[in-house]
C-alpha atoms as a PDB file:
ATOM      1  CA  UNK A   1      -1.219  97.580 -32.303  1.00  0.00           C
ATOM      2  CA  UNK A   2      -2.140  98.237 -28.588  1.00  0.00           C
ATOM      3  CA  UNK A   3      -1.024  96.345 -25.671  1.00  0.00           C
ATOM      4  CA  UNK A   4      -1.776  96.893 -21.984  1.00  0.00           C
ATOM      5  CA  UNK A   5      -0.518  94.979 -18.894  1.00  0.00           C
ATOM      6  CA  UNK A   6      -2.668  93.343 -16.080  1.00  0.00           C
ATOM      7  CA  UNK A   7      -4.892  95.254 -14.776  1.00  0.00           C
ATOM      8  CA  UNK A   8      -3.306  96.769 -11.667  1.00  0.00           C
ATOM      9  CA  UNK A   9       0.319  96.039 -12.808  1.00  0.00           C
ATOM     10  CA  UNK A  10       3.033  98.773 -14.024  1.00  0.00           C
ATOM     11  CA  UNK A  11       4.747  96.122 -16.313  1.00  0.00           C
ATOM     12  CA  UNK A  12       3.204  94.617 -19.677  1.00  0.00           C
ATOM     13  CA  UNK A  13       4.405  90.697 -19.702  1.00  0.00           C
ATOM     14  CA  UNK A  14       3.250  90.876 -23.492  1.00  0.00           C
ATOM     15  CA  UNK A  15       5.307  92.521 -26.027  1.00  0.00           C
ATOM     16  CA  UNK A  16       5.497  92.653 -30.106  1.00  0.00           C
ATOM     17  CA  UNK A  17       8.036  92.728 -33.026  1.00  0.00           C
ATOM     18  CA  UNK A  18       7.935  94.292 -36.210  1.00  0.00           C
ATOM     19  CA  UNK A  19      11.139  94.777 -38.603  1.00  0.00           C
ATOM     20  CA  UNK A  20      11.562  94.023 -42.362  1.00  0.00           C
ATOM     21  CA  UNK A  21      14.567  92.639 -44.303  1.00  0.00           C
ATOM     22  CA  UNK A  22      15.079  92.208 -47.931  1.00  0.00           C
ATOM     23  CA  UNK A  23      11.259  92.442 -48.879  1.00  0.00           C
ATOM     24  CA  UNK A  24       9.997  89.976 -45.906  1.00  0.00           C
ATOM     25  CA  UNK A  25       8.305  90.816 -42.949  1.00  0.00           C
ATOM     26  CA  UNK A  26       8.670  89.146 -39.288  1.00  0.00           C
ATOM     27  CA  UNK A  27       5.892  90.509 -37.272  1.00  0.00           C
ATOM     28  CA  UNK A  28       5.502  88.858 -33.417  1.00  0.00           C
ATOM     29  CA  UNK A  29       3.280  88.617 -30.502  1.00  0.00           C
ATOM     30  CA  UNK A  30       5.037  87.446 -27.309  1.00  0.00           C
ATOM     31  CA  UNK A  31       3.246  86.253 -23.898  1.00  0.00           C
ATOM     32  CA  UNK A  32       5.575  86.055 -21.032  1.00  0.00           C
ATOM     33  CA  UNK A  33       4.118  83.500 -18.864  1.00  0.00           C
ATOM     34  CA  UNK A  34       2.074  85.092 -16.165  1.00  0.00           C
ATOM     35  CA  UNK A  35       2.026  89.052 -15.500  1.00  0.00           C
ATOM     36  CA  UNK A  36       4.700  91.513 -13.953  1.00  0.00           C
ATOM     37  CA  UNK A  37       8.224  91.767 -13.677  1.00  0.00           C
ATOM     38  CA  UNK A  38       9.087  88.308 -14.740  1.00  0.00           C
ATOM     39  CA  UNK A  39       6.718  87.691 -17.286  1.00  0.00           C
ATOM     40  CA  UNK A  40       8.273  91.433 -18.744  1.00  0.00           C
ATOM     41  CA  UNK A  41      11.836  89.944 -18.731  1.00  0.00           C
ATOM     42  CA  UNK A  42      10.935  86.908 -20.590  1.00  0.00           C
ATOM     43  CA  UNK A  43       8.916  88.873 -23.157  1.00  0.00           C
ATOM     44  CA  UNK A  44      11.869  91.580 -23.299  1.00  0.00           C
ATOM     45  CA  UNK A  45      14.959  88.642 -23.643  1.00  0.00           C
ATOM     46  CA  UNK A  46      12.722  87.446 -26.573  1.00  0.00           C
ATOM     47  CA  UNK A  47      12.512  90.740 -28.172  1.00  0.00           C
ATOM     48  CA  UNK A  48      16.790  91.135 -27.416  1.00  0.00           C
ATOM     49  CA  UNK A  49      16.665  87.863 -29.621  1.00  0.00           C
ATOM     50  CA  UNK A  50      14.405  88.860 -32.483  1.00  0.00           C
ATOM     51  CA  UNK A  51      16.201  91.744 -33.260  1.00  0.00           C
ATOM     52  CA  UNK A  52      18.975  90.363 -34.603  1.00  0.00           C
ATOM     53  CA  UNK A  53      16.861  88.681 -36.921  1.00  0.00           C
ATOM     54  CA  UNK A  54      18.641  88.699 -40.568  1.00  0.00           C
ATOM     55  CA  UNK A  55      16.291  87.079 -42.925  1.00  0.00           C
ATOM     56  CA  UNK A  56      16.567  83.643 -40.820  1.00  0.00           C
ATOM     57  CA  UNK A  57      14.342  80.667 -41.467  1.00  0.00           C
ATOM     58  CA  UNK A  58      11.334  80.679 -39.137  1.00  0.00           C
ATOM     59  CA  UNK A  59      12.452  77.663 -37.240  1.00  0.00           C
ATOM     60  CA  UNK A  60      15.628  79.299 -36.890  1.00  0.00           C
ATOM     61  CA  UNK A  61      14.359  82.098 -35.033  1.00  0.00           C
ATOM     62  CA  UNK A  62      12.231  80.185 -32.728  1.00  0.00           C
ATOM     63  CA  UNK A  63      14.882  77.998 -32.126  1.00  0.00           C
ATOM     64  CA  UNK A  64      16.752  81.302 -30.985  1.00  0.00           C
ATOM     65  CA  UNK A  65      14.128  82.650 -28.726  1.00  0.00           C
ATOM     66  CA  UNK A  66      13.404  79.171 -27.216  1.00  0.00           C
ATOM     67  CA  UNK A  67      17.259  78.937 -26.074  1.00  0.00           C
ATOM     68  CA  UNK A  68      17.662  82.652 -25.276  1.00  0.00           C
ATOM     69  CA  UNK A  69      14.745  82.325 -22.906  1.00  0.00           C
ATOM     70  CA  UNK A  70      15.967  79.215 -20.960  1.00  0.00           C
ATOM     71  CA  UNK A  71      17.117  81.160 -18.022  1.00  0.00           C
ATOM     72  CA  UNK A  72      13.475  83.333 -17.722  1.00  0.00           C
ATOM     73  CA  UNK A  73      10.097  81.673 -16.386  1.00  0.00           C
ATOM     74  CA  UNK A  74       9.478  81.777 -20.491  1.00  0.00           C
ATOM     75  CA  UNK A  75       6.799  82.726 -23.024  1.00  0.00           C
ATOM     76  CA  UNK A  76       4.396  81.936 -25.954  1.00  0.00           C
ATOM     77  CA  UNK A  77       4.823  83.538 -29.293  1.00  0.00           C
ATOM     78  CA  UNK A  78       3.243  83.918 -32.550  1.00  0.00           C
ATOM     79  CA  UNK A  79       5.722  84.872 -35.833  1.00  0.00           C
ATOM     80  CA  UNK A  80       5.109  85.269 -39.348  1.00  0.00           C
ATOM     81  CA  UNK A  81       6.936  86.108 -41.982  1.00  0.00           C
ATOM     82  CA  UNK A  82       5.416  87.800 -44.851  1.00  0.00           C
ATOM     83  CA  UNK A  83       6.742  88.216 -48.357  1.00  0.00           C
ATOM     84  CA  UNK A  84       4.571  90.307 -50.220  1.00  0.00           C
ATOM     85  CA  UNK A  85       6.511  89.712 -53.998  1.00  0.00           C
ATOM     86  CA  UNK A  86       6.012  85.832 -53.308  1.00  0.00           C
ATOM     87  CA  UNK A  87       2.544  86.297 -51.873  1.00  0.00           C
ATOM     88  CA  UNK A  88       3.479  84.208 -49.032  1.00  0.00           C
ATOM     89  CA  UNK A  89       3.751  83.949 -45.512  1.00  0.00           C
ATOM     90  CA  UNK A  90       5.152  81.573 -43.305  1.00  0.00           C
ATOM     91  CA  UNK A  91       3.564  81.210 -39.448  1.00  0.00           C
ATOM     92  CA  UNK A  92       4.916  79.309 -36.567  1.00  0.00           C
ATOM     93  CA  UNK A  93       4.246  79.263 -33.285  1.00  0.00           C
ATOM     94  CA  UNK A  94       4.585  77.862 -29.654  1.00  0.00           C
ATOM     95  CA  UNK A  95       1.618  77.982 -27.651  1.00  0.00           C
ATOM     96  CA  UNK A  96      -1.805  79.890 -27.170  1.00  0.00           C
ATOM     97  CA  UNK A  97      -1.192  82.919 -29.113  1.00  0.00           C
ATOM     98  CA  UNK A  98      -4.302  83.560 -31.741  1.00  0.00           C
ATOM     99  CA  UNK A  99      -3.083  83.921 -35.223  1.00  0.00           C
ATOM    100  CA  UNK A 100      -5.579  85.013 -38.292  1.00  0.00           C
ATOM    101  CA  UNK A 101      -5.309  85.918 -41.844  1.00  0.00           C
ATOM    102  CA  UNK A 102      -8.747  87.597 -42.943  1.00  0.00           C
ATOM    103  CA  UNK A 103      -9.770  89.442 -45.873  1.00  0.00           C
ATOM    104  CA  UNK A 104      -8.623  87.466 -48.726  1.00  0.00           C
ATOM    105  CA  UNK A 105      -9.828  84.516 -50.517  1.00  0.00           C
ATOM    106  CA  UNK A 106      -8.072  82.206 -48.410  1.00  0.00           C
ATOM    107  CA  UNK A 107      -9.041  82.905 -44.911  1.00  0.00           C
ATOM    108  CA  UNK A 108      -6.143  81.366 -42.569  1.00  0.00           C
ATOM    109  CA  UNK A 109      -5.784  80.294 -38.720  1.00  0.00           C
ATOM    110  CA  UNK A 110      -2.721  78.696 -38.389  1.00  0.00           C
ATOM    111  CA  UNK A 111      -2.273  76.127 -35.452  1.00  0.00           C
ATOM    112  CA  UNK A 112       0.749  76.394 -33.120  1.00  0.00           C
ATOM    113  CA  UNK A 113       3.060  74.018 -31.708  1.00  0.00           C
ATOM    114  CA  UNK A 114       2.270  73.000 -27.864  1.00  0.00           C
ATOM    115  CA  UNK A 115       4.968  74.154 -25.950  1.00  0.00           C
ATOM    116  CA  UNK A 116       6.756  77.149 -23.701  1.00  0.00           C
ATOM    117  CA  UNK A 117       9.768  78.910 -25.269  1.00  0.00           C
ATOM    118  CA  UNK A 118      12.523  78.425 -22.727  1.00  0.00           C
ATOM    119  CA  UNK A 119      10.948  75.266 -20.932  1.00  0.00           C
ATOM    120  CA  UNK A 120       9.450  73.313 -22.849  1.00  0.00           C
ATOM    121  CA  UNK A 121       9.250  72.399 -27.049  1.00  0.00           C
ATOM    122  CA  UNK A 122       8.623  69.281 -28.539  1.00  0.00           C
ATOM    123  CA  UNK A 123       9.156  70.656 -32.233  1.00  0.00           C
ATOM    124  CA  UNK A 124       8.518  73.694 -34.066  1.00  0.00           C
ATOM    125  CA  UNK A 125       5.771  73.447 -37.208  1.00  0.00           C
ATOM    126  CA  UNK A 126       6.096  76.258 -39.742  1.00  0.00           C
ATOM    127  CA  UNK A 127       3.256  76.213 -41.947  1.00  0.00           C
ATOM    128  CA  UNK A 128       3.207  78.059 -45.229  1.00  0.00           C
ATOM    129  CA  UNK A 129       0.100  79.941 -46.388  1.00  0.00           C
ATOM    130  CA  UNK A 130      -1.056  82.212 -49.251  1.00  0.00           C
ATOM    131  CA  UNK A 131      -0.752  86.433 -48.613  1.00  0.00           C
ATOM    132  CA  UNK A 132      -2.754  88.068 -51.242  1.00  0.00           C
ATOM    133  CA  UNK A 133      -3.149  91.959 -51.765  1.00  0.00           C
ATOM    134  CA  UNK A 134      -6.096  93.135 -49.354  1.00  0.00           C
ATOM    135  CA  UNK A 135      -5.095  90.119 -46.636  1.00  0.00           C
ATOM    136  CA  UNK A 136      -5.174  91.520 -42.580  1.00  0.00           C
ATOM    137  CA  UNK A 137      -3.137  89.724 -40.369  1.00  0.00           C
ATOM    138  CA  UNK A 138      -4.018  89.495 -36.855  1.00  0.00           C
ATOM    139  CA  UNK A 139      -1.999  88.393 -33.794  1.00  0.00           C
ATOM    140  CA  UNK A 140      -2.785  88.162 -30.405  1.00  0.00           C
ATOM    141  CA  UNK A 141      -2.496  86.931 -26.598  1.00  0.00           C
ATOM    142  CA  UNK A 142      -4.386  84.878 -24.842  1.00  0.00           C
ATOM    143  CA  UNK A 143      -5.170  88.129 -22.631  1.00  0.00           C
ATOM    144  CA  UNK A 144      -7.822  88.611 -25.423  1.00  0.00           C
ATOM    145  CA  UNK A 145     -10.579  86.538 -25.758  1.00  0.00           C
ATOM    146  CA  UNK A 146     -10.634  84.039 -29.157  1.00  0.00           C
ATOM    147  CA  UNK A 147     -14.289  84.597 -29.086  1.00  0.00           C
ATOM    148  CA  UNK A 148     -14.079  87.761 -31.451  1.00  0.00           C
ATOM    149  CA  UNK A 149     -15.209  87.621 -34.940  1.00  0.00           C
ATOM    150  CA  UNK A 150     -15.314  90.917 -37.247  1.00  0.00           C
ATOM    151  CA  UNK A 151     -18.566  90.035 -38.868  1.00  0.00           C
ATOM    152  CA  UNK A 152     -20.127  91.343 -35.644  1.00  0.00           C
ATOM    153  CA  UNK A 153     -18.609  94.883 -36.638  1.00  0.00           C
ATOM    154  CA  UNK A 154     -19.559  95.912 -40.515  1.00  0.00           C
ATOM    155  CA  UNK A 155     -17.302  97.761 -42.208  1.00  0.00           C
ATOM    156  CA  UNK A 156     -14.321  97.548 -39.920  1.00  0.00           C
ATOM    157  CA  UNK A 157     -11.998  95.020 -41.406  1.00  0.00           C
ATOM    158  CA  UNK A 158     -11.681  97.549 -44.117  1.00  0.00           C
ATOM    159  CA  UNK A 159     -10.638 100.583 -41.359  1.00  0.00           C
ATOM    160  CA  UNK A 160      -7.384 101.161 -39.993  1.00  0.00           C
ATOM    161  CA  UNK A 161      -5.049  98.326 -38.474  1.00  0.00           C
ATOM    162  CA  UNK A 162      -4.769 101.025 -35.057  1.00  0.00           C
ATOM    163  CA  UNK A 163      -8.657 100.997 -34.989  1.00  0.00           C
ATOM    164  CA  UNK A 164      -9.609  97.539 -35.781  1.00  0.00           C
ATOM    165  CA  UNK A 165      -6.267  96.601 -32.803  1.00  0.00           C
ATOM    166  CA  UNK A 166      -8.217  99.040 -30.613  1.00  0.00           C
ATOM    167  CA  UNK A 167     -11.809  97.896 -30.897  1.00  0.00           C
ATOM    168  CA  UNK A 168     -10.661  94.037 -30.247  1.00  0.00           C
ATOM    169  CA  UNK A 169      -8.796  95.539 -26.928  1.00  0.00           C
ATOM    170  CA  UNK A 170     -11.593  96.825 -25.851  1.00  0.00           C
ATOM    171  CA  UNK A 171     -14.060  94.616 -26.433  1.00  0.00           C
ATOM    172  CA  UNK A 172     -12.787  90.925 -25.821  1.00  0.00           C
ATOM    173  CA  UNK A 173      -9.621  91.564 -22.980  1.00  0.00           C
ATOM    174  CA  UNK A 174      -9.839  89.656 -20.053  1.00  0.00           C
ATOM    175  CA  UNK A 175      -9.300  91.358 -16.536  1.00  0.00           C
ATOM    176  CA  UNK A 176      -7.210  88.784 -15.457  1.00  0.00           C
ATOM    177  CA  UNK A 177      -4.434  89.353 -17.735  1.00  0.00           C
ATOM    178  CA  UNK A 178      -1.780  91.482 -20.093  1.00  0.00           C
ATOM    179  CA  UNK A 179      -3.566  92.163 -23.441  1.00  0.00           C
ATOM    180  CA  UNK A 180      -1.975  92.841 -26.931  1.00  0.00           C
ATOM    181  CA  UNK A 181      -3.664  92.724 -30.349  1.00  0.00           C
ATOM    182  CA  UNK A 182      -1.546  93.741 -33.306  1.00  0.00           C
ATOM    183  CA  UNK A 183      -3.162  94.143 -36.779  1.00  0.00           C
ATOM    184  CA  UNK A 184      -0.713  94.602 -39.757  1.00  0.00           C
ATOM    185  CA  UNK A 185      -1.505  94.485 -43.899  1.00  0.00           C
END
């Protein structure tokens, strides 16, 4: 993972959650809208919510974030939840957060819902998907360009999640923008 906040800013608006329970998985990407303070408090009273996270249902724990940030300027967000002894995962999102599966058999780019957690969300889609042994998820804002494609790098899909997080940061961020790309297997 590696995250970095607008360029000439102090505070990152983006922020990410990892945490396991009972053999599944919730890893997140959250976008505060904007950049700075405010966009930091949205992304930080959706992290305050996704730690309490027990297991819940996916649409459950969107559901959460989407009240608990009613009273910020809100945020975007990408969740799955993987369950490696199923070889599932289940993704749902809210707005332009890039989500990809790569690596296995089943290449996956889940769509999100259209939408701002804590303004405004028509419904919340969770799509199931296939996780086989090998897969690389990777989630990220839209302070990084969807332009990127691994094919252009040989070799690195099969390098460390810290590296291949790194080498997407620095290649396909946008100046005008908080950045965070979070690989996890």
């Amino acid at each position: 993972m590696w995250s970095r906040p607008h360029p000439g800013e102090d505070t990152n608006g983006d922020a990410y959650f990892i945490a396991e329970h009972e053999g599944e998985t919730l890893v997140a990407v959250i976008d505060g809208l904007g950049h700075g303070r405010g966009a930091q408090e949205a992304a930080q009273a959706a992290l305050d919510t996704l730690e309490a996270w027990q297991g819940e249902a996916l649409d459950e724990v969107v559901l959460a974030v989407h009240d608990a940030l009613r009273v910020t300027r809100g945020a975007v967000m990408g969740a799955v939840v993987v369950d490696r002894e199923r070889g599932s995962f289940t993704y749902a999102g809210v707005g332009n957060v890039d989500v990809r599966v790569l690596g296995s058999h089943e290449p996956a780019r889940p769509i999100p819902s259209n939408g701002t957690l804590g303004a405004r969300l028509s419904q919340v889609r969770v799509s199931p998907h296939r996780w086989a042994e090998g897969s690389t998820l990777i989630l990220a804002t839209d302070g990084l360009s969807t332009t990127w494609d691994l094919g252009a790098y040989p070799g690195l899909l099969g390098r460390s999640p810290q590296l291949i997080a790194g080498i997407l940061l620095r290649d396909f961020s946008r100046n005008s923008d908080d950045a965070t790309v979070l690989v996890y297997r």
